[in-house]
C-alpha atoms as a PDB file:
ATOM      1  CA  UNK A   1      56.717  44.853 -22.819  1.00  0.00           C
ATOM      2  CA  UNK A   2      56.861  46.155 -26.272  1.00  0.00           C
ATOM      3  CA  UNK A   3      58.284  50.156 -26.614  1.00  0.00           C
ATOM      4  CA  UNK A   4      55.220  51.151 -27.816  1.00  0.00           C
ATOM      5  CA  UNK A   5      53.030  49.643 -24.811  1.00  0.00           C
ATOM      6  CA  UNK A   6      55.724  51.610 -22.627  1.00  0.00           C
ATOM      7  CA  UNK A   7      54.722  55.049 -24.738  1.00  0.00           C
ATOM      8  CA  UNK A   8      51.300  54.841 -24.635  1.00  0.00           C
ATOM      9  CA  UNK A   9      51.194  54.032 -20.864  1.00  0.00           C
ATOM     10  CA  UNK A  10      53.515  57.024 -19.428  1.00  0.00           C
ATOM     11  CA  UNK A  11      52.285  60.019 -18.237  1.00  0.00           C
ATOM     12  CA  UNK A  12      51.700  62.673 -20.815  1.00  0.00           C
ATOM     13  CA  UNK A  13      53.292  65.927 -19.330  1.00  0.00           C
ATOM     14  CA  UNK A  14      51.535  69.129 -19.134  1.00  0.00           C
ATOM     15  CA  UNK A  15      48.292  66.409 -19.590  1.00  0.00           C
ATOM     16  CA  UNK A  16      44.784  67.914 -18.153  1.00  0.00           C
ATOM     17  CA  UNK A  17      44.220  65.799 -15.457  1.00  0.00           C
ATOM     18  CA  UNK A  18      41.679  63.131 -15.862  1.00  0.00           C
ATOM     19  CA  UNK A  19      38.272  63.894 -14.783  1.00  0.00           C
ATOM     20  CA  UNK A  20      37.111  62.553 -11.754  1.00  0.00           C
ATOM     21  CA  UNK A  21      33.370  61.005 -11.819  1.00  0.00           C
ATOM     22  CA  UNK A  22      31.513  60.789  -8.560  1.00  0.00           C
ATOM     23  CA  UNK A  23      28.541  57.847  -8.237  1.00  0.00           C
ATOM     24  CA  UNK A  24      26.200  56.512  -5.752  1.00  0.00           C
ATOM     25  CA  UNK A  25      25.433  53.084  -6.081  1.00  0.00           C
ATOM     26  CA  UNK A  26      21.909  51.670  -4.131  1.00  0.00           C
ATOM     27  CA  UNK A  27      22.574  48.218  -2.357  1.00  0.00           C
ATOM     28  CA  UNK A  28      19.437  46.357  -3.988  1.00  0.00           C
ATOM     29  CA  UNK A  29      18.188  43.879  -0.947  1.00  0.00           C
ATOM     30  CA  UNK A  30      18.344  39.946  -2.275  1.00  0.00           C
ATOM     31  CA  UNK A  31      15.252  38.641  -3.351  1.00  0.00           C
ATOM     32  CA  UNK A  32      13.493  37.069  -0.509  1.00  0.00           C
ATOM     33  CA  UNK A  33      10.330  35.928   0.638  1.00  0.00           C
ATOM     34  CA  UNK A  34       7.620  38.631   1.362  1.00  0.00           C
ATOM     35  CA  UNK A  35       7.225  39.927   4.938  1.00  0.00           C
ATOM     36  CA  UNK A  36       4.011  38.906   6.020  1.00  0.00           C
ATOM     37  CA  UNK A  37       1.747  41.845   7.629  1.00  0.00           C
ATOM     38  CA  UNK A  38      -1.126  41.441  10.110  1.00  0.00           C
ATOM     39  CA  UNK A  39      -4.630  42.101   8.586  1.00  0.00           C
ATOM     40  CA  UNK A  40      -8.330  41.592   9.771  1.00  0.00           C
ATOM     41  CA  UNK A  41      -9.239  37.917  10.669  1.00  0.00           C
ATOM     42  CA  UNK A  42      -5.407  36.899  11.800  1.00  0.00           C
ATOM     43  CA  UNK A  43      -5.616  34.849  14.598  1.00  0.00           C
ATOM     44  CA  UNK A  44      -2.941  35.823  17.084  1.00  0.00           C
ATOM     45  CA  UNK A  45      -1.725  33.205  20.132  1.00  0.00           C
ATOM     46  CA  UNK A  46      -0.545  35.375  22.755  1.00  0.00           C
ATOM     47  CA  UNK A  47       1.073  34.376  26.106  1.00  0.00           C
ATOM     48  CA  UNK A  48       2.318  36.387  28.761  1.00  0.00           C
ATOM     49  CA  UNK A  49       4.668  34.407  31.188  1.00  0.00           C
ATOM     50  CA  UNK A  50       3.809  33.260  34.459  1.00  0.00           C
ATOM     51  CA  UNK A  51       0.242  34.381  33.205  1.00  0.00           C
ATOM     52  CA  UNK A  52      -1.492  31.632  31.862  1.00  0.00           C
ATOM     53  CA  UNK A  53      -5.008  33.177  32.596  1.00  0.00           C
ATOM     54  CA  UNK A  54      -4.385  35.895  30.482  1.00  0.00           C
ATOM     55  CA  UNK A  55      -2.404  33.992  27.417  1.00  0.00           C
ATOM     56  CA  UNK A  56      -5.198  33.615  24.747  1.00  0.00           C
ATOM     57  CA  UNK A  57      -5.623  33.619  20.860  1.00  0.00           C
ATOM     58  CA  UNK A  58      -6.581  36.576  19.751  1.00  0.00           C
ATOM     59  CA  UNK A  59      -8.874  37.645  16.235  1.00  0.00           C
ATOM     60  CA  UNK A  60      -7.651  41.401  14.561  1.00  0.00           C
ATOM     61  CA  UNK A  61     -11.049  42.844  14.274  1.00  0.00           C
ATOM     62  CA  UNK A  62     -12.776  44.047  10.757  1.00  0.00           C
ATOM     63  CA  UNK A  63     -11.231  47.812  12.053  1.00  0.00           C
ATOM     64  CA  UNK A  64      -7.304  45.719  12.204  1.00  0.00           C
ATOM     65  CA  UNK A  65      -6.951  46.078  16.192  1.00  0.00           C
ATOM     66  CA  UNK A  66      -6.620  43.094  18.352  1.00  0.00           C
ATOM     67  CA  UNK A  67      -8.222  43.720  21.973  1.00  0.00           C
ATOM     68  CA  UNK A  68      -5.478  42.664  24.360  1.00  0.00           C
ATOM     69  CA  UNK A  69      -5.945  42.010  28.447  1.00  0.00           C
ATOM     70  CA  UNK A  70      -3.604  44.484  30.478  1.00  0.00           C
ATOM     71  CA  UNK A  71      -2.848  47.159  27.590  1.00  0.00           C
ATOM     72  CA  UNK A  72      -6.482  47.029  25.672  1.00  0.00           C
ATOM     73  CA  UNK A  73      -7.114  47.647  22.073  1.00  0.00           C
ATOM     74  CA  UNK A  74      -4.168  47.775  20.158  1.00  0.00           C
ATOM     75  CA  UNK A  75      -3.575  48.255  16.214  1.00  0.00           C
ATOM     76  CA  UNK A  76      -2.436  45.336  14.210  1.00  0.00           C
ATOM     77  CA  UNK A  77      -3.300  46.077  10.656  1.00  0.00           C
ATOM     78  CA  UNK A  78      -0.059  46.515   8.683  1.00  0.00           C
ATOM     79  CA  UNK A  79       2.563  45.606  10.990  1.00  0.00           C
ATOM     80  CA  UNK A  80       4.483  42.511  11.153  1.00  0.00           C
ATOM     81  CA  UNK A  81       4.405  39.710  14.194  1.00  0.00           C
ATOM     82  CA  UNK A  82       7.460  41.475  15.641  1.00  0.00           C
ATOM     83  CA  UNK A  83       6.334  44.872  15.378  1.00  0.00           C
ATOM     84  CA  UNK A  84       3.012  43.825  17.254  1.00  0.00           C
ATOM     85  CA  UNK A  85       5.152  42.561  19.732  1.00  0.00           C
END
């Protein structure tokens, strides 16, 4: 290491410290495909286990709520297959 590399690199005494500088960095998601959302017209296959009398396909109506057996209407507009669920 050359003597003036050594200067410039010591500590200047009676130097202001340096400033310190706060930041926030956002964790950008990857790209990926879309999430896919429920809307009116989906056709929805539901089955219930140990139920097949009740396991069905289901249609989101024009209003985007899917009429199921045991719990009734239901909204599906918006939401994704596992939020239905």
């Amino acid at each position: 290491m050359a003597a003036a590399d050594a200067y410039a690199a010591a500590p200047t005494p009676n130097a202001a410290p340096a400033p310190v500088v706060a930041s926030a960095t956002a964790t950008i998601p990857a790209a990926s495909e879309p999430v896919y959302t429920l809307d009116t017209g989906d056709k929805l296959r539901v089955g219930v286990f140990g139920q097949d009398g009740i396991s069905n396909s289901f249609i989101v109506d024009a209003g985007g709520k899917v009429n199921l057996p045991l719990i009734g209407t239901v909204t599906a507009r918006s939401l994704t297959n596992q939020q239905l669920a």
